[in-house]
Protein backbone atom coordinates (compact mmCIF):
# COMPACT_ATOMS: atom_id res chain seq x y z
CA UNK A 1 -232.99 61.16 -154.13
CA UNK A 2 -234.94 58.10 -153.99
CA UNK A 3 -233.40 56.23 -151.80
CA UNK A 4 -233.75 59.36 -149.42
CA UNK A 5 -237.29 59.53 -149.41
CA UNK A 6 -237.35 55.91 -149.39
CA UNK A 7 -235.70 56.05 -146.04
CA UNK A 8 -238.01 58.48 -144.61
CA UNK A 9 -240.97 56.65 -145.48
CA UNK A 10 -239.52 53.48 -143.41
CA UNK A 11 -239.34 56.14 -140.67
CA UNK A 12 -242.27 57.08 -140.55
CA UNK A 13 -243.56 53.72 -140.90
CA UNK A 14 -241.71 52.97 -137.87
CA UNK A 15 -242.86 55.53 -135.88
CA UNK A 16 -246.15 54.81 -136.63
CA UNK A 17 -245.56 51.43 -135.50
CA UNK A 18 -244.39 52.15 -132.45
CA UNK A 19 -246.98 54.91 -131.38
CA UNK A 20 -249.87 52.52 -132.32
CA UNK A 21 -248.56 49.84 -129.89
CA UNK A 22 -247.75 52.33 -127.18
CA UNK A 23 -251.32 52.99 -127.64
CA UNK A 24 -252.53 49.90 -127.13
CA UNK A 25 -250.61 49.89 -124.01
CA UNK A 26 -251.88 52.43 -122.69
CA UNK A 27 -255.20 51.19 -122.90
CA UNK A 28 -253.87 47.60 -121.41
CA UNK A 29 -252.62 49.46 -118.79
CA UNK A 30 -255.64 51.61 -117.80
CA UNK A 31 -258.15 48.92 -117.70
CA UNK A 32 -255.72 46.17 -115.85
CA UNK A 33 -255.15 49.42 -113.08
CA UNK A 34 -258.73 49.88 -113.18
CA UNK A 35 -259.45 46.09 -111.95
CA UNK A 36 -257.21 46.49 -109.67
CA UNK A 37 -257.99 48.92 -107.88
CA UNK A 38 -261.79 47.06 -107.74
CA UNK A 39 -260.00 44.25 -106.48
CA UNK A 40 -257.96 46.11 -104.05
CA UNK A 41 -260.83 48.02 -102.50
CA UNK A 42 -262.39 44.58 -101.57
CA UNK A 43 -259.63 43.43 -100.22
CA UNK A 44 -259.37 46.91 -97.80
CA UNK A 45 -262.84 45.36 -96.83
CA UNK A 46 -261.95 42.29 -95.83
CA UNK A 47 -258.97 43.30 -94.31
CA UNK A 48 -260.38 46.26 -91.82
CA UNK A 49 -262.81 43.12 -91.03
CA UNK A 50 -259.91 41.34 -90.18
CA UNK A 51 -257.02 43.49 -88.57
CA UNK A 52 -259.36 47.14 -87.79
CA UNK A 53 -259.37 50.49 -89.43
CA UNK A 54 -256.02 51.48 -87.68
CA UNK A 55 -253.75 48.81 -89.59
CA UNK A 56 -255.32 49.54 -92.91
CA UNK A 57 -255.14 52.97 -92.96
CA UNK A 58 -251.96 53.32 -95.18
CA UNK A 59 -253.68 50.70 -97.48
CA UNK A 60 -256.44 53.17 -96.80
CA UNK A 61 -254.42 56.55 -97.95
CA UNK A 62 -252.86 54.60 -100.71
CA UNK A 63 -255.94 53.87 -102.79
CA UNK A 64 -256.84 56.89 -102.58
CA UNK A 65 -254.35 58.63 -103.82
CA UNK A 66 -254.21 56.29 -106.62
CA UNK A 67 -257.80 57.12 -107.58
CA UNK A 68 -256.73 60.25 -107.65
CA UNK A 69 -254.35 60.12 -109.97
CA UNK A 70 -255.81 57.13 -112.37
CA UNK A 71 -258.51 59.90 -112.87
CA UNK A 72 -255.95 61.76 -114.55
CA UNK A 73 -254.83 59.00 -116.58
CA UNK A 74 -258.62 58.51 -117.65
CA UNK A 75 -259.17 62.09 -118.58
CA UNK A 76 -255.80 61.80 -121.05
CA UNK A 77 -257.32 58.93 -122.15
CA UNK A 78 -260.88 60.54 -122.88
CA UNK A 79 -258.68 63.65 -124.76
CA UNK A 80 -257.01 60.90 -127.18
CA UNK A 81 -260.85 59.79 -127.81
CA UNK A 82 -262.85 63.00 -128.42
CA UNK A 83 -264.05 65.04 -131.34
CA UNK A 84 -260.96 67.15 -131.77
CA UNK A 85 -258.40 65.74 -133.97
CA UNK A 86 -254.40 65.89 -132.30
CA UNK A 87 -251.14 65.44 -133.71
CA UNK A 88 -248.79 62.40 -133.13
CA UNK A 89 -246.81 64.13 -130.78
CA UNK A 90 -249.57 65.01 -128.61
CA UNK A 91 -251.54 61.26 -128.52
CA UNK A 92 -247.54 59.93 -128.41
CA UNK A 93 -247.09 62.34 -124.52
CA UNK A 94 -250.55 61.41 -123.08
CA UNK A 95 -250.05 57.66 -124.10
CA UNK A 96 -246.86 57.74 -122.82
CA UNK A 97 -248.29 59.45 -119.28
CA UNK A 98 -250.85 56.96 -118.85
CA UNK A 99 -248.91 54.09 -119.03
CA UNK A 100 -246.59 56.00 -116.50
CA UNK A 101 -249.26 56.67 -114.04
CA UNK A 102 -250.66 52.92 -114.60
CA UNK A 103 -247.35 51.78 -113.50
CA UNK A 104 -247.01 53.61 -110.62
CA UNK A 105 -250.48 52.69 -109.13
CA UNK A 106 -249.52 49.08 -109.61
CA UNK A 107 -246.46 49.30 -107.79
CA UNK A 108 -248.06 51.28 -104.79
CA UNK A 109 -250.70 49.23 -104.66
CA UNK A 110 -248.08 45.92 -104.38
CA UNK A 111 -246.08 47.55 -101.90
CA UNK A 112 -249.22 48.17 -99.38
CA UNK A 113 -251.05 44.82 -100.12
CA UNK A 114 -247.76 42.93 -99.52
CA UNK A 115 -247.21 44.87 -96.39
CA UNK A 116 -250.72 43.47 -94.96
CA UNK A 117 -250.95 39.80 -96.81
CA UNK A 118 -249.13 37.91 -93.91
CA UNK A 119 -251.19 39.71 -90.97
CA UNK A 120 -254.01 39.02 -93.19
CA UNK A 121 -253.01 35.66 -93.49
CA UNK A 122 -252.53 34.74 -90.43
CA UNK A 123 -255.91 36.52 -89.46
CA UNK A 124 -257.34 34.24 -91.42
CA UNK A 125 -255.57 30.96 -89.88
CA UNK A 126 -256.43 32.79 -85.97
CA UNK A 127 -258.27 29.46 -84.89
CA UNK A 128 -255.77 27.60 -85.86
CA UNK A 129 -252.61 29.50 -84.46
CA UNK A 130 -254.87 29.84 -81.24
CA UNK A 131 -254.79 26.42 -81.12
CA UNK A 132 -250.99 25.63 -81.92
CA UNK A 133 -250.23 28.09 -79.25
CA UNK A 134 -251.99 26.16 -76.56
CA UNK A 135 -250.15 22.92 -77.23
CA UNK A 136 -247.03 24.46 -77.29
CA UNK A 137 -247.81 26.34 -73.68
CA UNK A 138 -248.62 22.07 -72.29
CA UNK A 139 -245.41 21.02 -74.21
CA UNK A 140 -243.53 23.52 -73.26
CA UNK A 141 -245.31 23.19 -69.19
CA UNK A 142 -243.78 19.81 -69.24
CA UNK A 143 -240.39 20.59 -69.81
CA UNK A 144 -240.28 23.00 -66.88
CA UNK A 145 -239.91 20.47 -63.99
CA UNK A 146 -236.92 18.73 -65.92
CA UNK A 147 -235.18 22.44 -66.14
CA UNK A 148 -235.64 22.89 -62.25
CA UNK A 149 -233.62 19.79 -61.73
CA UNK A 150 -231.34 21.05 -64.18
CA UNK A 151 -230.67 24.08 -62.19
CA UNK A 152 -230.22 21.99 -58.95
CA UNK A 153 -227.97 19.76 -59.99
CA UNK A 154 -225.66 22.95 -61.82
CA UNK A 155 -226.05 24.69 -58.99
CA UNK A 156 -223.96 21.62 -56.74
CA UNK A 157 -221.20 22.24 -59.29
CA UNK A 158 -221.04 25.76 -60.53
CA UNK A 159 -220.49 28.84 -58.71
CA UNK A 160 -224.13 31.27 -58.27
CA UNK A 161 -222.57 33.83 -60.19
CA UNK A 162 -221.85 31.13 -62.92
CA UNK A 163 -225.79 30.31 -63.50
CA UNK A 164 -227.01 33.85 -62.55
CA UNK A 165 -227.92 33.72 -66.56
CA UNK A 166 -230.02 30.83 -66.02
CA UNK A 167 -231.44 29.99 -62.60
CA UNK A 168 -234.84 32.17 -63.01
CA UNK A 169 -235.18 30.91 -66.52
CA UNK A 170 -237.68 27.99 -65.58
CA UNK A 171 -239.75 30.46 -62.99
CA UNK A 172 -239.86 32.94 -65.97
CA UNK A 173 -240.58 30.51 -68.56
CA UNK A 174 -244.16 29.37 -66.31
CA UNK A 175 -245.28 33.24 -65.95
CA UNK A 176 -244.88 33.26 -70.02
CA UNK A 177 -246.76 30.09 -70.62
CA UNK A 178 -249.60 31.39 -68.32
CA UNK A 179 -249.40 34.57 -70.03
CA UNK A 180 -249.58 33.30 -73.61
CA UNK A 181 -252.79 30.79 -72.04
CA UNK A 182 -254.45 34.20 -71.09
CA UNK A 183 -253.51 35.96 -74.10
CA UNK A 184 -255.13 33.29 -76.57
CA UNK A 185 -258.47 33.17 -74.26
CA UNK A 186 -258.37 37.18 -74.51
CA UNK A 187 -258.09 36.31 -78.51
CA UNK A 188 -260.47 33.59 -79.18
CA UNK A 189 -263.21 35.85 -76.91
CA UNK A 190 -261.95 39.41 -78.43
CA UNK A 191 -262.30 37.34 -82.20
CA UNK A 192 -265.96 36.03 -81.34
CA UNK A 193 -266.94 39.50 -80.41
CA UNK A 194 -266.23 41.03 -83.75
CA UNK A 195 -262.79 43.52 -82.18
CA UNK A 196 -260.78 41.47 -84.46
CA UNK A 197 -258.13 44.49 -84.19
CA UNK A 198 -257.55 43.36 -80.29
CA UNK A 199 -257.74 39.79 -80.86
CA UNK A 200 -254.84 40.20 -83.37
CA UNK A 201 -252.83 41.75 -80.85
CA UNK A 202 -253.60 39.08 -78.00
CA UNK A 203 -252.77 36.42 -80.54
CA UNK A 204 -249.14 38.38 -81.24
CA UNK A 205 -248.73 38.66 -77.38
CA UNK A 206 -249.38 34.89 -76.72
CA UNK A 207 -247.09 33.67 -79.59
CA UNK A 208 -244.43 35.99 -78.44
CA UNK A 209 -244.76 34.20 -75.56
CA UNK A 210 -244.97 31.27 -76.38
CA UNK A 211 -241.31 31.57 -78.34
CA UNK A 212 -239.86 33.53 -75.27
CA UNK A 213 -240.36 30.64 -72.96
CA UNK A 214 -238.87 28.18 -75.56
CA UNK A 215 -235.71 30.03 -75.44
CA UNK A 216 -235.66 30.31 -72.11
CA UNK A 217 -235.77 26.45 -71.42
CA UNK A 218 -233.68 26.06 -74.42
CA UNK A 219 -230.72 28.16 -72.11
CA UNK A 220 -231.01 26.30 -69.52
CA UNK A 221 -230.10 22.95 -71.95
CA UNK A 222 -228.18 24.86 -73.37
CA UNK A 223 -226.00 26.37 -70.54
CA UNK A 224 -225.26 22.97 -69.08
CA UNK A 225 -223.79 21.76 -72.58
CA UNK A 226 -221.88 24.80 -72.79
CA UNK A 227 -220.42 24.59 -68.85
CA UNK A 228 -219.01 21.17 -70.04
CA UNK A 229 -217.49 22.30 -73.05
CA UNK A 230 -215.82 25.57 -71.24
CA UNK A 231 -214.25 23.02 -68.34
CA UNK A 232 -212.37 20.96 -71.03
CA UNK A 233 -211.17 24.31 -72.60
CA UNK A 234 -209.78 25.52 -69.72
CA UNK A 235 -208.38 22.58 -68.79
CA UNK A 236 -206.23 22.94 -71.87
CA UNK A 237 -205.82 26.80 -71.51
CA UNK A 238 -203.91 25.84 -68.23
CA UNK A 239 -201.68 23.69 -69.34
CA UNK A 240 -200.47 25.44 -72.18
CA UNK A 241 -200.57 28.64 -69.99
CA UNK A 242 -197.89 26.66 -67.98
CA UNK A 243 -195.71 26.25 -71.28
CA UNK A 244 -196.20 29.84 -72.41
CA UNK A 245 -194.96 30.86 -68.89
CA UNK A 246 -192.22 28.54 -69.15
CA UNK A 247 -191.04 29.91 -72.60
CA UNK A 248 -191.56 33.27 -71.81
CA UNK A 249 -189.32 33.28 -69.01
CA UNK A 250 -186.70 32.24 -71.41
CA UNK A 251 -186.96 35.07 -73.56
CA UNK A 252 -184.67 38.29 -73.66
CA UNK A 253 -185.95 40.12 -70.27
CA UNK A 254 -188.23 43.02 -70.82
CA UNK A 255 -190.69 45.31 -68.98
CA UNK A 256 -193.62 44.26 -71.12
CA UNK A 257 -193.17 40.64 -70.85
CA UNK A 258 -192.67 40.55 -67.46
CA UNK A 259 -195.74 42.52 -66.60
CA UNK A 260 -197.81 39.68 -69.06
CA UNK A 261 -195.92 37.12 -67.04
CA UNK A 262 -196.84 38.23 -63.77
CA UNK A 263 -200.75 38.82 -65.42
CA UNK A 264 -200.57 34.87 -66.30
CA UNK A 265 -199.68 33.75 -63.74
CA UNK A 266 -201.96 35.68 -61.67
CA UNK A 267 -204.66 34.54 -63.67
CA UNK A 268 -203.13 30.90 -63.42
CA UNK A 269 -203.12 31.19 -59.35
CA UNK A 270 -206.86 32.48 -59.09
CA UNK A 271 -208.11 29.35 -60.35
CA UNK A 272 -210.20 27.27 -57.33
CA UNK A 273 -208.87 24.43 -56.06
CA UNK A 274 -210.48 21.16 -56.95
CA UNK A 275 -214.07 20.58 -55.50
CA UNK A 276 -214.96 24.05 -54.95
CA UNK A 277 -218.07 25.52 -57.38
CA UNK A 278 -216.84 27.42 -60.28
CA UNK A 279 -217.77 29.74 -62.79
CA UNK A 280 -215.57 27.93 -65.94
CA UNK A 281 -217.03 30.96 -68.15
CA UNK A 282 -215.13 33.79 -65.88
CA UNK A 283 -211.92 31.70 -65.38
CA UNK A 284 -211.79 31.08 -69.67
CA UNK A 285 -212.21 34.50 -70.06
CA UNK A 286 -209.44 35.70 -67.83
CA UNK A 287 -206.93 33.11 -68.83
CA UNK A 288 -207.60 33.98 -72.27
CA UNK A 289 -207.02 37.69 -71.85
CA UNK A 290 -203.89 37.06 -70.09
CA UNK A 291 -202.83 34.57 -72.26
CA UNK A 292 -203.38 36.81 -75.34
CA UNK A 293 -201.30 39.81 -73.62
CA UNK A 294 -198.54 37.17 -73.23
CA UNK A 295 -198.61 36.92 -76.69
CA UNK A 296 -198.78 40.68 -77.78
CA UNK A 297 -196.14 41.31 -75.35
CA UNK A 298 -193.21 38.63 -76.54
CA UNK A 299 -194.00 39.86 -80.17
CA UNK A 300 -193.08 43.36 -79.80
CA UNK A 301 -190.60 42.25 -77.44
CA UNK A 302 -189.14 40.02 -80.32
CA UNK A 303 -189.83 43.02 -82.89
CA UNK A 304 -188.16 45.62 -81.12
CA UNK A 305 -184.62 43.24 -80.26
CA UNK A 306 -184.95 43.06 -84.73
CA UNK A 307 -184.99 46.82 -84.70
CA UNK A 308 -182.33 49.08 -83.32
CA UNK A 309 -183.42 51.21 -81.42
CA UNK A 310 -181.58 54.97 -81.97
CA UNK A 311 -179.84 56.22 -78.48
CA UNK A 312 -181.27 59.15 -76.59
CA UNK A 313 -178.32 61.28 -77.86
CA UNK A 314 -179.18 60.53 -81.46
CA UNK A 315 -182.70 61.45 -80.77
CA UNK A 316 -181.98 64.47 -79.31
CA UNK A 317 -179.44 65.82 -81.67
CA UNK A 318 -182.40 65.31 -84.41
CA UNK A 319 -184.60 67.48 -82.38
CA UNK A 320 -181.82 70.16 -81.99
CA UNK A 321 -181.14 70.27 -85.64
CA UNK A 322 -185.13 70.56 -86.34
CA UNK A 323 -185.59 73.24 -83.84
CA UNK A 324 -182.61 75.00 -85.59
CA UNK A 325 -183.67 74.06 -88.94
CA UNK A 326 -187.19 74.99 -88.07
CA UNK A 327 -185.82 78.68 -86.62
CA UNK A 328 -183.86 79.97 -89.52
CA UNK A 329 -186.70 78.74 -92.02
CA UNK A 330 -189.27 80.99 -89.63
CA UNK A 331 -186.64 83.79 -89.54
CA UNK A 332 -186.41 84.05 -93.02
CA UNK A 333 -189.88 83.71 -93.95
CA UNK A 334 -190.79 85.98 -91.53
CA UNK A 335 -188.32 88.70 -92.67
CA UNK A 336 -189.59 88.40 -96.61
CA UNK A 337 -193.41 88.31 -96.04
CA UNK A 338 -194.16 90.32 -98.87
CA UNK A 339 -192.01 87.95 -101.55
CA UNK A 340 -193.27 84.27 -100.07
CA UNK A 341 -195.44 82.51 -101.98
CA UNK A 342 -198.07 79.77 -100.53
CA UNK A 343 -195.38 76.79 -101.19
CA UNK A 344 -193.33 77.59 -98.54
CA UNK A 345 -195.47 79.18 -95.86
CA UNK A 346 -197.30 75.75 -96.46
CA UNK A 347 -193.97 73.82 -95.70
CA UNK A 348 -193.88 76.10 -93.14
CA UNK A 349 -196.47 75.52 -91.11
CA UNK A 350 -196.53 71.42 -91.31
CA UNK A 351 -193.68 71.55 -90.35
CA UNK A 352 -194.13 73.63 -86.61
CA UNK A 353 -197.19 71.50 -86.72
CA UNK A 354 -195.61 68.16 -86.40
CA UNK A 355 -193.36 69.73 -84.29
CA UNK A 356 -196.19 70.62 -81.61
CA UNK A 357 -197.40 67.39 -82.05
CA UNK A 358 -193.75 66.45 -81.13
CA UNK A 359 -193.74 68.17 -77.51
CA UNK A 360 -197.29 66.30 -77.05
CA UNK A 361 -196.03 62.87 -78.20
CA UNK A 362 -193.40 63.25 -75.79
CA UNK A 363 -195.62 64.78 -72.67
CA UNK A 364 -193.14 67.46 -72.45
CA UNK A 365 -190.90 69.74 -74.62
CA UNK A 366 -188.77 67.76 -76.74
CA UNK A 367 -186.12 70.80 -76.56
CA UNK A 368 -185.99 70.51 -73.10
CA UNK A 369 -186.35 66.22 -72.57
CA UNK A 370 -183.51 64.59 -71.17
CA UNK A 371 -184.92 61.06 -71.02
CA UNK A 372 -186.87 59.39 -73.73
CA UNK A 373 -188.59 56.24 -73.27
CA UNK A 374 -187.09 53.01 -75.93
CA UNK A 375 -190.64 52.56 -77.21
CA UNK A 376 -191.22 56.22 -78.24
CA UNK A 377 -187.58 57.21 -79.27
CA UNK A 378 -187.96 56.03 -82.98
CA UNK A 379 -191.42 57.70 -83.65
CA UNK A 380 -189.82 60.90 -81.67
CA UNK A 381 -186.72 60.82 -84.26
CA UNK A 382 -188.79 60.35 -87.40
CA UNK A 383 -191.13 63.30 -86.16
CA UNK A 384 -188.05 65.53 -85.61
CA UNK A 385 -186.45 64.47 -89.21
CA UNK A 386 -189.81 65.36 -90.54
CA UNK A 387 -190.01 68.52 -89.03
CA UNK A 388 -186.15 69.25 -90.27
CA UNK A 389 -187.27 68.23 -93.68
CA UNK A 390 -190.33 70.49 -94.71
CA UNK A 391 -188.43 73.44 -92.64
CA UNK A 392 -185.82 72.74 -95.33
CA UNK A 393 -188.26 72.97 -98.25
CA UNK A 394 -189.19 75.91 -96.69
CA UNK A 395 -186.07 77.42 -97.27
CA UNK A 396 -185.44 76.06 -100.39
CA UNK A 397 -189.30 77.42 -101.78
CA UNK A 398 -188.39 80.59 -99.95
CA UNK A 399 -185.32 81.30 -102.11
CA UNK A 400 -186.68 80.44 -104.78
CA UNK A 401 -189.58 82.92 -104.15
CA UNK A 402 -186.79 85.70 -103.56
CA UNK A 403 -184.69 85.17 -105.82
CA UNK A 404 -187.88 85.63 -108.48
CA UNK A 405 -189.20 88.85 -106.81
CA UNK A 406 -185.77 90.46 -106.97
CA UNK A 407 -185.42 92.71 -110.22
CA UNK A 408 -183.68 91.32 -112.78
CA UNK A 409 -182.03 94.55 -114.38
CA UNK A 410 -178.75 95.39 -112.24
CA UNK A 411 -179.76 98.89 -112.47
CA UNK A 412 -182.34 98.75 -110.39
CA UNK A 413 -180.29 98.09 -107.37
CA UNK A 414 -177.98 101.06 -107.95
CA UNK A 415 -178.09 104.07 -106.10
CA UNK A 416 -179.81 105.21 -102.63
CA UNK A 417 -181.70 101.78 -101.37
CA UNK A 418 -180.88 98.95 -102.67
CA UNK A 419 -177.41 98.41 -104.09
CA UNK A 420 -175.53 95.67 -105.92
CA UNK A 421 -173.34 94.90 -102.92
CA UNK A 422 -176.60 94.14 -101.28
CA UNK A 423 -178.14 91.92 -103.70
CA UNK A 424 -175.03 90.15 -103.84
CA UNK A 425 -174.81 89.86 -100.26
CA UNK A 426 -178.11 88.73 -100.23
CA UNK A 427 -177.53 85.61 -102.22
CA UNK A 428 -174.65 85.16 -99.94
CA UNK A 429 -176.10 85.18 -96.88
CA UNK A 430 -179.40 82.50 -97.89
CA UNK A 431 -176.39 80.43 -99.73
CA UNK A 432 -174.60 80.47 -96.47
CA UNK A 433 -177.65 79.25 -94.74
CA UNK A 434 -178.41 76.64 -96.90
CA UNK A 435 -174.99 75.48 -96.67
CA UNK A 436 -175.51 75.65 -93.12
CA UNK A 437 -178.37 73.64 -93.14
CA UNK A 438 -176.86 70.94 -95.35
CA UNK A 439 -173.51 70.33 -92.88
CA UNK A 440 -176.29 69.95 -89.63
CA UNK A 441 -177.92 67.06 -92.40
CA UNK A 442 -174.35 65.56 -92.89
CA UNK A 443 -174.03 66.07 -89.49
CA UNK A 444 -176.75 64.10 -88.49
CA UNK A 445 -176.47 61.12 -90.31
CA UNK A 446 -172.58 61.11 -88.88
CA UNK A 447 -174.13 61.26 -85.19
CA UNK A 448 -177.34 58.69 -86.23
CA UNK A 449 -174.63 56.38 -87.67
């Protein structure tokens, strides 16, 4: 019995523990939210000085909302503190809520300042970004005369529709550079004036600008670099195109292959003769394309010589035996309604499913086909074995399903109605089918053999 209340005591102890430094928590909490919001309100200051009332006004909707509820955190606060005494639970829910709220004001709080400490930032640093952006505009000024002659001297060995991606770029690159010029005047005179919000947004508009017209005389290096490399690809494209022809050509003959062939070496022939200005992006592209369909084509040419592929009369005695398969399942189904259970219509119906999606695999009704293309004739006999095979568990789950509806007393079947002859007849006639169905199986794998 001691050592019980012994026990408890620690408890308690514990628990009082605990409560007394979520307490003091709380209390952290409350003032450290309180500076912060001081601190964040003079920082909304500064920054509607800096960016304008319109890109501080989620800052804006954020503090106050967590004024709002801080005020509730105070007020649970002021209840732990007043005249009337409370129990632990009580003081242990309030503490608990004001360190909750305290949280989420910080984190609100973080997520808007952080959202505005770059622009802010680089507010602050305007003069100096103003000024960056004006040596890069000269900088960049000079390189445009060297990308004009880069253009002329492409253009005397590259087809127009070869440096259509690059021939405006120095003419575009000047209109930025004079653009971004404006754009930092507009700023440094917008800035002076006290609209910091516009002079923000002309100093975005001239950087922009500024890094647009790099790129652009960047492509123009660029492009020439590339041209180079693309010639001694193609180069090598061509003459292993010529091998690929030449081993292709050697391979067993085939529809598809001799369609790629042709593409290859169509490809291979529309290549310029020497001295003429060409567009060595274009020509890669097509020689690649062709060469690639050369490929695909000798693969499944080599796949489908590894696979037999089943005769048209095999195929078509598949299709016959689903269709007939397929009929007596429906027949009998159809003629027990009241007796089948889910099972089987389920078989069922996959199965004259597939075999719609037969008829429209083939284009036309696979009853009535009497020529099946080689690359669709083993798909075709797979979807008609299919077909045979659920109409069979049809069958099978349809039996079953009579054979468990039918009474099991003897009697029952005597008299007017149904007699025994007739039950036994009944069983003979599904066995019979079933039968049936199992010799047009037997059959089929003689014929498919």
């Amino acid at each position: 019995m001691a050592g019980f209340w012994g026990k408890r005591k620690r408890d308690d102890a514990e628990l009082q523990a605990q409560d007394a430094d979520l307490a003091k928590r709380a209390g952290t909490a409350l003032v450290a939210a309180d500076e912060r919001i001081r601190v964040t309100t003079d920082e909304l200051v500064f920054a509607e000085a800096e960016l304008g009332p319109d890109a501080t006004s989620e800052l804006r909707v954020a503090l106050t909302a967590v004024r709002q509820h801080l005020g509730e955190a105070f007020r649970l606060n002021q209840l732990n503190h007043d005249e009337i005494p409370d129990t632990a639970d009580e003081l242990r829910t309030r503490n608990a809520r004001i360190v909750q709220l305290c949280d989420w004001a910080q984190d609100v709080l973080d997520e808007h300042t952080s959202a505005l400490a770059e622009r802010i930032a680089r507010a602050r640093r305007a003069p100096e970004i103003i000024a960056g952006v004006r040596a890069d505009a000269a900088r960049l000024r000079a390189r445009i005369p060297h990308a004009r002659d880069t253009i002329e001297r492409l253009a005397a060995r590259y087809a127009p529709e070869a440096l259509a991606q690059v021939e405006a770029n120095p003419a575009e690159a000047d209109q930025l550079l004079g653009f971004a010029e404006h754009s930092a005047g507009v700023a440094e005179r917008r800035r002076e004036a006290g609209q910091r919000e516009q002079a923000n947004l002309a100093l975005e508009a001239s950087t922009e600008s500024v890094r647009r017209a790099a790129t652009l005389l960047d492509a123009v290096e660029t492009f020439e670099i590339e041209a180079l490399r693309a010639e001694s690809t193609l180069a090598a494209i061509v003459e292993d195109s010529h091998g690929d022809v030449a081993v292709a050509l050697k391979e067993t003959p085939s529809p598809g292959v001799a369609t790629a062939i042709t593409a290859l070496q169509a490809a291979l022939a529309a290549l310029p003769r020497a001295g003429v200005n060409t567009d060595p992006f274009t020509q890669l592209s097509r020689l690649r394309e062709a060469n690639a369909g050369l490929d695909a084509a000798i693969a499944a040419a080599r796949e489908r010589a590894a696979r037999p592929i089943p005769p048209l009369e095999h195929v078509r005695h598949a299709i016959d035996d689903a269709d007939r398969q397929l009929a007596v399942a429906r027949d009998v189904i159809a003629g027990h309604r009241g007796w089948i259970g889910a099972d089987a219509r389920t078989r069922l119906a996959e199965s004259e499913r597939i075999r719609v999606d037969l008829d429209h695999y083939l284009g036309t009704s696979a009853a009535a086909v009497t020529a099946i293309d080689e690359d669709h004739r083993e798909q075709a006999m797979a979807m008609a074995r299919r077909v045979a095979y659920l109409a069979g568990e049809a069958l099978r789950l349809a039996q079953r399903d009579i054979d468990a509806s039918r009474p099991q007393d003897p009697g029952q079947w005597s008299g007017q109605g149904w007699g025994g002859g007739r039950r036994s007849g009944g069983g003979d006639m599904m066995g019979g089918i079933l039968g049936g169905l199992v010799i047009g199986s037997i059959l089929d794998g003689f014929f498919d053999g």
